[in-house]
PDB file of N, CA and C in Angstrom:
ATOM      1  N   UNK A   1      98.047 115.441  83.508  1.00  0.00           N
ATOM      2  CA  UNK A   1      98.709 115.598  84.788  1.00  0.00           C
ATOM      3  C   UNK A   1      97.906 114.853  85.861  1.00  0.00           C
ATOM      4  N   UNK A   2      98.699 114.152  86.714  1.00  0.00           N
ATOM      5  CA  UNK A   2      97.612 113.401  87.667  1.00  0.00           C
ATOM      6  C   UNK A   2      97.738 114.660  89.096  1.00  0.00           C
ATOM      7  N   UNK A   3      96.556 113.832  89.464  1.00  0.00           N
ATOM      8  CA  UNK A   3      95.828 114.817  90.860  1.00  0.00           C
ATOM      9  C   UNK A   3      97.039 113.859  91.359  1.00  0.00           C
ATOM     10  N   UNK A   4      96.944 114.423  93.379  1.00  0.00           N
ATOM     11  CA  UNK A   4      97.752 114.612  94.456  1.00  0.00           C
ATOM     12  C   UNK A   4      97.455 112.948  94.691  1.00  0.00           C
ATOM     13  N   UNK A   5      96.108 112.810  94.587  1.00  0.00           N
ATOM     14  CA  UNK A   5      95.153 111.865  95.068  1.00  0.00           C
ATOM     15  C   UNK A   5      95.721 110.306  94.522  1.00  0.00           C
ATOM     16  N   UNK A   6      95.780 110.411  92.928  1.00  0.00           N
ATOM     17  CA  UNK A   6      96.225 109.604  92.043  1.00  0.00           C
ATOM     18  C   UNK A   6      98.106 109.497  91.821  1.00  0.00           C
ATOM     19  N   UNK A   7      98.700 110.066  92.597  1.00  0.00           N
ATOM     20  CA  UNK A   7     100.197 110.076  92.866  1.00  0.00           C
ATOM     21  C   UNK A   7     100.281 109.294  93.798  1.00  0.00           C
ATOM     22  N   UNK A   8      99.621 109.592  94.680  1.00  0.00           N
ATOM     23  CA  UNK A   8      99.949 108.750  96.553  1.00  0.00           C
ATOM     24  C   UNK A   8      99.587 107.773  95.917  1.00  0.00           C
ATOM     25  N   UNK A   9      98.049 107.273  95.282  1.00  0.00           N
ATOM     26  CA  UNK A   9      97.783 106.094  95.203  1.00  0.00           C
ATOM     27  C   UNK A   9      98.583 104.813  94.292  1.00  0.00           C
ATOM     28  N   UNK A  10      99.662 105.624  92.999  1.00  0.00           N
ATOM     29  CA  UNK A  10     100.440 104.862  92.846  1.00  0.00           C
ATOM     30  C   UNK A  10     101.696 104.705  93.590  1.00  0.00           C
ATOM     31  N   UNK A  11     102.047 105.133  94.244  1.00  0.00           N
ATOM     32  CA  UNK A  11     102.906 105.281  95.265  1.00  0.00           C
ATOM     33  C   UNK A  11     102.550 104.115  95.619  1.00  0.00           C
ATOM     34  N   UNK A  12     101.231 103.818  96.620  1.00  0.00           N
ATOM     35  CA  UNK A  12     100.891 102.742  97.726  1.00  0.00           C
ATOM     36  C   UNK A  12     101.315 102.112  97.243  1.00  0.00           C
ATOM     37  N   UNK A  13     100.750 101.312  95.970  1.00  0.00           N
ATOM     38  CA  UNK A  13     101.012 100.286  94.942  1.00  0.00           C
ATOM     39  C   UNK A  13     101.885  99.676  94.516  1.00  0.00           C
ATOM     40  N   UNK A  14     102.880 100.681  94.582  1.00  0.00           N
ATOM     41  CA  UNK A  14     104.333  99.788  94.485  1.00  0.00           C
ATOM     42  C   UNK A  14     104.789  99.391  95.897  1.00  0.00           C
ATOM     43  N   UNK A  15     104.348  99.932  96.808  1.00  0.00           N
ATOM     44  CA  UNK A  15     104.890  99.383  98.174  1.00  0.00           C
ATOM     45  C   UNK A  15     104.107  97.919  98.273  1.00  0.00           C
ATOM     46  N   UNK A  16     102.814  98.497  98.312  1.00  0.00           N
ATOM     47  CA  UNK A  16     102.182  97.005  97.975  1.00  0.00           C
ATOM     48  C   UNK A  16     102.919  95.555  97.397  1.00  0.00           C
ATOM     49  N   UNK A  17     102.978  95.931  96.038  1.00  0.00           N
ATOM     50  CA  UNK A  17     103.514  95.301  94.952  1.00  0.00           C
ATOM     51  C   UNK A  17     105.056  94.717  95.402  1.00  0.00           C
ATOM     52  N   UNK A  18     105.750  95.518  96.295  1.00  0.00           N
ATOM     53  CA  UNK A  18     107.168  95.599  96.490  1.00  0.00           C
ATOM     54  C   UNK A  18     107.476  94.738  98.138  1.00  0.00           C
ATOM     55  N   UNK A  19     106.213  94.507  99.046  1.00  0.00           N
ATOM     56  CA  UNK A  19     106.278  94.113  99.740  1.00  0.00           C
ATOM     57  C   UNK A  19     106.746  95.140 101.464  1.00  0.00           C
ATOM     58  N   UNK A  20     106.315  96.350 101.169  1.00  0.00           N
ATOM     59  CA  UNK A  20     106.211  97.131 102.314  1.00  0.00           C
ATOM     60  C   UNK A  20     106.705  98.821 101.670  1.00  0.00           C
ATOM     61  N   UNK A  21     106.664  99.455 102.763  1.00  0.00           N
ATOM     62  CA  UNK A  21     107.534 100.933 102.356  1.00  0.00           C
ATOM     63  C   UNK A  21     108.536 100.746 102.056  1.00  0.00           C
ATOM     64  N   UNK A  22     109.064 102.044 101.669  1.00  0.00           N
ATOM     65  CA  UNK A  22     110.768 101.919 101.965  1.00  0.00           C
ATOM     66  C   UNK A  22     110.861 102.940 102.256  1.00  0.00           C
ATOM     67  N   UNK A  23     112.393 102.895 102.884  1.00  0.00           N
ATOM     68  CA  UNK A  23     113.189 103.081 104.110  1.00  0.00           C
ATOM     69  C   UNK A  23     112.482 103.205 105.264  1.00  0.00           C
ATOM     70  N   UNK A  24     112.029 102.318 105.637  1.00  0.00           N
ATOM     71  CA  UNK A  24     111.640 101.444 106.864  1.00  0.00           C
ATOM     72  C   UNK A  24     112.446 100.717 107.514  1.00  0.00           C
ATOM     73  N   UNK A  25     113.567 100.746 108.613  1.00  0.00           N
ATOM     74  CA  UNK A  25     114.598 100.215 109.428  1.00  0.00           C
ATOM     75  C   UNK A  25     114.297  98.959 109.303  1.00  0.00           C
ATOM     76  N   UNK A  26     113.175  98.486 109.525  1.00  0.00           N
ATOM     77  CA  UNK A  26     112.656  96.917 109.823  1.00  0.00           C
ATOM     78  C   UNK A  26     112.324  96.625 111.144  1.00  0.00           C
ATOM     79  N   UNK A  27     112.251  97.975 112.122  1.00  0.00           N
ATOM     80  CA  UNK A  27     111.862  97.879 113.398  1.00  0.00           C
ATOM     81  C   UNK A  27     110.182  98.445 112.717  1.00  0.00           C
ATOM     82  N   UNK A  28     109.447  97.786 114.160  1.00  0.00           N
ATOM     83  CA  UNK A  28     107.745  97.464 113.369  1.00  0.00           C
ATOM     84  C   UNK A  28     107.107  99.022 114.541  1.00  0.00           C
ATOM     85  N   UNK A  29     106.520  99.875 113.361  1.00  0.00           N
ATOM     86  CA  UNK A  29     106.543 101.526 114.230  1.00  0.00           C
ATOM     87  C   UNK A  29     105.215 101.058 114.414  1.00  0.00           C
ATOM     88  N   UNK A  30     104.180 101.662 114.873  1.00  0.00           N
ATOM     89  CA  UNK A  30     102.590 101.615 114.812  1.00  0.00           C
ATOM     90  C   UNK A  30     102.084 103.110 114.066  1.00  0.00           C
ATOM     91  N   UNK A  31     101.447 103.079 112.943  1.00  0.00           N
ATOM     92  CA  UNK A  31     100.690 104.513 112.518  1.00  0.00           C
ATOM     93  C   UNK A  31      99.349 104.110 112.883  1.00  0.00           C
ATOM     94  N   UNK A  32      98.694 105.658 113.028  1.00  0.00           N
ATOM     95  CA  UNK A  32      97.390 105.873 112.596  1.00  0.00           C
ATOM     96  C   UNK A  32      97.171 106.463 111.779  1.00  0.00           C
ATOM     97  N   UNK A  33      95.569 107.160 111.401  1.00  0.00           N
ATOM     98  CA  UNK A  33      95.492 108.028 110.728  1.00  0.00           C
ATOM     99  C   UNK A  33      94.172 108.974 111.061  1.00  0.00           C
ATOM    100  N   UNK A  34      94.371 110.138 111.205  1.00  0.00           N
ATOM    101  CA  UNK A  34      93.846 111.612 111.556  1.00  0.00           C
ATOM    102  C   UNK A  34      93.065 112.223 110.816  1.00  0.00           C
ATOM    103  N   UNK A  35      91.790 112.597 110.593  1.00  0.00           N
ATOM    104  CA  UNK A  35      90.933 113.006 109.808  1.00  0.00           C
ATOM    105  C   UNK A  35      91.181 114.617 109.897  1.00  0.00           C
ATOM    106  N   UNK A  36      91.298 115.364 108.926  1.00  0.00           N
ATOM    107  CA  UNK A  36      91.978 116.672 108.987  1.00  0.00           C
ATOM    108  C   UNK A  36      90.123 117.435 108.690  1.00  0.00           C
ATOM    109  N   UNK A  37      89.809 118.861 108.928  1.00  0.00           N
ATOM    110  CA  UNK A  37      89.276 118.975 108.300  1.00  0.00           C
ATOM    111  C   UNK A  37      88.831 119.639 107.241  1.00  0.00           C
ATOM    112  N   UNK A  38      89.841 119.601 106.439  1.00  0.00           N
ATOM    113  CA  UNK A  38      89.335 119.316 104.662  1.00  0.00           C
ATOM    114  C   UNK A  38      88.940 118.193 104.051  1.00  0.00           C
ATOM    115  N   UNK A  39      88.606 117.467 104.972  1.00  0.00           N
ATOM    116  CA  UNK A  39      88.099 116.244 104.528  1.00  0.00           C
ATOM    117  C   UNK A  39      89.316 115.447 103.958  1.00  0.00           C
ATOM    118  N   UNK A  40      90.537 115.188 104.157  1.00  0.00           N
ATOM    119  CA  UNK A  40      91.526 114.487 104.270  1.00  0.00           C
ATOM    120  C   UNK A  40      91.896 114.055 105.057  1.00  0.00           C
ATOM    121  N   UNK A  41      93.193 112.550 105.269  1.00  0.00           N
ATOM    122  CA  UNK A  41      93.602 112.272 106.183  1.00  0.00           C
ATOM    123  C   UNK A  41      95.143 112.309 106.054  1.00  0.00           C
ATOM    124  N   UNK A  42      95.830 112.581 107.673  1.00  0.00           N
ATOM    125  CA  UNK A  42      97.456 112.447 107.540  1.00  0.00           C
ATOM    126  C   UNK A  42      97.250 111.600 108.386  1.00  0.00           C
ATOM    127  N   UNK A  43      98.623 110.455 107.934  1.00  0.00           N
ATOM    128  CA  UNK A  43      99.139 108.975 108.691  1.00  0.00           C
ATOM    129  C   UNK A  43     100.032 110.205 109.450  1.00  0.00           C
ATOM    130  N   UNK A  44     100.157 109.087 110.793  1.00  0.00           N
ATOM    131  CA  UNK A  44     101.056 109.767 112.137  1.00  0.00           C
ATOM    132  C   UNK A  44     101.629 108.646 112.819  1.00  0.00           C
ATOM    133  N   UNK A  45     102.475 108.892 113.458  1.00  0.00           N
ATOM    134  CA  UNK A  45     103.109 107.594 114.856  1.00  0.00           C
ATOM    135  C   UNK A  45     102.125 108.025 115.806  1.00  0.00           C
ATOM    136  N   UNK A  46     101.850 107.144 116.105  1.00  0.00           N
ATOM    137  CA  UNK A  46     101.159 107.009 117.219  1.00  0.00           C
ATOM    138  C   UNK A  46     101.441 107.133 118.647  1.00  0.00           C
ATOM    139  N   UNK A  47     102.989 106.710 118.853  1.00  0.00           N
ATOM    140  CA  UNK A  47     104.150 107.664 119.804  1.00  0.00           C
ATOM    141  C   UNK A  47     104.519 108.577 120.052  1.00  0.00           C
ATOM    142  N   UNK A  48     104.605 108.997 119.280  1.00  0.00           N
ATOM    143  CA  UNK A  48     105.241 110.446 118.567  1.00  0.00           C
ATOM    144  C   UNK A  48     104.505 111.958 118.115  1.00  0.00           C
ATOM    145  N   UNK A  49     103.391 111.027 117.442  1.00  0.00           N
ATOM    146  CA  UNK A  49     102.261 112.243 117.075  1.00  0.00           C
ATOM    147  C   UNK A  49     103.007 112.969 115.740  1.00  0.00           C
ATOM    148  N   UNK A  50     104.256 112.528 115.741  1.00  0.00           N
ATOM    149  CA  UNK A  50     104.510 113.076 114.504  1.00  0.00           C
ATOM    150  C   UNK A  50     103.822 112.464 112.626  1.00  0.00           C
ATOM    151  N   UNK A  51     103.809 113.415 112.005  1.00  0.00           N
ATOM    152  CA  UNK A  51     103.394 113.179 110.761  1.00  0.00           C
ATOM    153  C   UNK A  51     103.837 112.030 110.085  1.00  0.00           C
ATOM    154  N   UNK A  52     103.611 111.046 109.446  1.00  0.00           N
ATOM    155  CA  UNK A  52     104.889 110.469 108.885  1.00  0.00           C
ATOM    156  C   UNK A  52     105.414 110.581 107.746  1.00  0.00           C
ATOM    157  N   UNK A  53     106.542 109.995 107.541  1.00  0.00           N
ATOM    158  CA  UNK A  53     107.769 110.441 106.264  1.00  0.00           C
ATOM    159  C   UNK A  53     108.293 109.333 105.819  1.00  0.00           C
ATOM    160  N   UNK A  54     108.019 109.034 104.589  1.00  0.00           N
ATOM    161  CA  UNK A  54     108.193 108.207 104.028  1.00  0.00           C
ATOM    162  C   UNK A  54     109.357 108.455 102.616  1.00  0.00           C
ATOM    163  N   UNK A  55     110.762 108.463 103.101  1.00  0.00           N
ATOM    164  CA  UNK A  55     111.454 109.360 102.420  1.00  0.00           C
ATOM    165  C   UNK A  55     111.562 110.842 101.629  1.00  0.00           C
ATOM    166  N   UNK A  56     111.283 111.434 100.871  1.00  0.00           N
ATOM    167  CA  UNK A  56     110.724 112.591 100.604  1.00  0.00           C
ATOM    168  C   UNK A  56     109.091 112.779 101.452  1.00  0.00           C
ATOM    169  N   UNK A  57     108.176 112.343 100.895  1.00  0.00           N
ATOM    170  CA  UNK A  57     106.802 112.149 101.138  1.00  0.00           C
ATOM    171  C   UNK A  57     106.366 112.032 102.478  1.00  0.00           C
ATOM    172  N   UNK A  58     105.746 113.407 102.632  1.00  0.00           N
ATOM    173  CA  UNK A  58     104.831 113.472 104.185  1.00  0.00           C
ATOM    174  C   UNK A  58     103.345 113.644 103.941  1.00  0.00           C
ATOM    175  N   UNK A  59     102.482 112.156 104.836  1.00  0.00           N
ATOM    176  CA  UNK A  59     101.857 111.606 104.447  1.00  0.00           C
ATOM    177  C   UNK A  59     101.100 112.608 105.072  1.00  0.00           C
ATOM    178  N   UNK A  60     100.178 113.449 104.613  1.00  0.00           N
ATOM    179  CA  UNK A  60      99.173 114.738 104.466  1.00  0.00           C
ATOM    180  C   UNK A  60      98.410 114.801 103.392  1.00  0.00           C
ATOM    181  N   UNK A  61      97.147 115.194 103.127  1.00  0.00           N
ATOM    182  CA  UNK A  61      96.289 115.378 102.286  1.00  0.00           C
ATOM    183  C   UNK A  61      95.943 113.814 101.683  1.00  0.00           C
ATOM    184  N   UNK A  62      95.362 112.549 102.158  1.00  0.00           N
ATOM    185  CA  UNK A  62      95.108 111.983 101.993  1.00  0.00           C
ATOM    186  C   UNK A  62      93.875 111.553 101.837  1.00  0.00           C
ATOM    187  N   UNK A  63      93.866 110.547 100.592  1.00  0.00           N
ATOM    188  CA  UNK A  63      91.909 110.649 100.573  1.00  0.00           C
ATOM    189  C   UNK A  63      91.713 109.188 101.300  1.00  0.00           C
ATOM    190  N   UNK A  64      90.380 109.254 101.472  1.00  0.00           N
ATOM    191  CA  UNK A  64      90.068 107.952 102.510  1.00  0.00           C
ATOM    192  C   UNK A  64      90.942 106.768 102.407  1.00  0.00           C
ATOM    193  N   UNK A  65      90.610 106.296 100.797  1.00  0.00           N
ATOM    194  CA  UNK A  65      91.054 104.939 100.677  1.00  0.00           C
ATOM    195  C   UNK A  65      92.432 104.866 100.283  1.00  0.00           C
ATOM    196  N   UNK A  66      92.977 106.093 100.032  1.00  0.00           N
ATOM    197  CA  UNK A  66      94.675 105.725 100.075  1.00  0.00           C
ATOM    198  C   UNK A  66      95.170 106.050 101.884  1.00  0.00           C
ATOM    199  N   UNK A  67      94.595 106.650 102.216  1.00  0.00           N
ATOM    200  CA  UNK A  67      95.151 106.583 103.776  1.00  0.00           C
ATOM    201  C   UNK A  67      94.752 105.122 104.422  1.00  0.00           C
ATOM    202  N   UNK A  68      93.479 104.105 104.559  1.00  0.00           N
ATOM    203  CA  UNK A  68      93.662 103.229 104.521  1.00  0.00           C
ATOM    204  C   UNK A  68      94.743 101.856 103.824  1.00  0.00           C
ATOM    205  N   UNK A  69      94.812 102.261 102.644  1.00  0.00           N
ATOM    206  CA  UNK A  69      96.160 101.521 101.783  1.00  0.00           C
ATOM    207  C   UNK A  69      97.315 101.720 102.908  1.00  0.00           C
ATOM    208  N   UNK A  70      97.831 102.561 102.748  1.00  0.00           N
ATOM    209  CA  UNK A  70      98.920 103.475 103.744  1.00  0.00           C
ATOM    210  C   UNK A  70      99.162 102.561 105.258  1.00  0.00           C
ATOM    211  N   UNK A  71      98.323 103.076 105.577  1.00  0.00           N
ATOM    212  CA  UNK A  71      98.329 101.827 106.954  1.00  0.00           C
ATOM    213  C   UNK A  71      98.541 100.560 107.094  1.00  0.00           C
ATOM    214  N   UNK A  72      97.288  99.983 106.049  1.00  0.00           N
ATOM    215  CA  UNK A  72      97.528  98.892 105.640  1.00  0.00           C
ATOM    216  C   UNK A  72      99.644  98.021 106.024  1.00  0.00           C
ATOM    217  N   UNK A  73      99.805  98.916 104.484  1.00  0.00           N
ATOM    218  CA  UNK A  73     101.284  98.505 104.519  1.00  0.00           C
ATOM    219  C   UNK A  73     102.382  98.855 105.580  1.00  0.00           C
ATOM    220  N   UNK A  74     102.584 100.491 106.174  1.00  0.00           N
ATOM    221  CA  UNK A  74     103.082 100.734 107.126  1.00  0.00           C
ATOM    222  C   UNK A  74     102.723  99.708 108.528  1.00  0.00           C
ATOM    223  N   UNK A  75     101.627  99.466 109.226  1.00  0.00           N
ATOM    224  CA  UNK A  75     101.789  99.042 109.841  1.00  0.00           C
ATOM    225  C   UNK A  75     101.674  96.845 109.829  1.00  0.00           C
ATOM    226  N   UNK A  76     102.121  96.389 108.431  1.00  0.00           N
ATOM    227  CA  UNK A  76     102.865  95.085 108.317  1.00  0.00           C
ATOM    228  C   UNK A  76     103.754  95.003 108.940  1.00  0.00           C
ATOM    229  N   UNK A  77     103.406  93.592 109.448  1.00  0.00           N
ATOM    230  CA  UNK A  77     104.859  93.101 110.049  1.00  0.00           C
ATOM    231  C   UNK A  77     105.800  93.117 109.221  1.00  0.00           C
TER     232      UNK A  77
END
């Protein structure tokens, strides 16, 4: 069974791989990301302050380097 950790991170990967998120309008949002403390991070709008949602998936409990990935791609042109 994979950890939480190793799900998101194939997740990123195909966005990666796929050339951005999806369902993303194609209007360009700005995220950050929020150091929680359990030592995780959640991606957020930066407008909004809301969490973000990436069709099912609300980006919470994130470990360093997939919340960096995350950004990465969310905030591509």
């Amino acid at each position: 069974m994979k950890s939480k950790h190793e799900e998101h991170a194939l997740a990123i990967s195909a966005w990666e791989s796929e050339g951005g998120a999806p369902d993303r309008s194609g209007r360009l949002y700005q995220y950050g990301r929020r150091f929680e403390g359990d030592g995780t991070y959640t991606i957020y709008h930066v407008f909004t302050g809301e969490v973000a949602r990436i069709g099912s998936w609300t980006m919470e409990g994130l470990s360093p380097k997939n919340a960096a990935r995350a950004l990465r791609v969310l905030n591509a042109p």
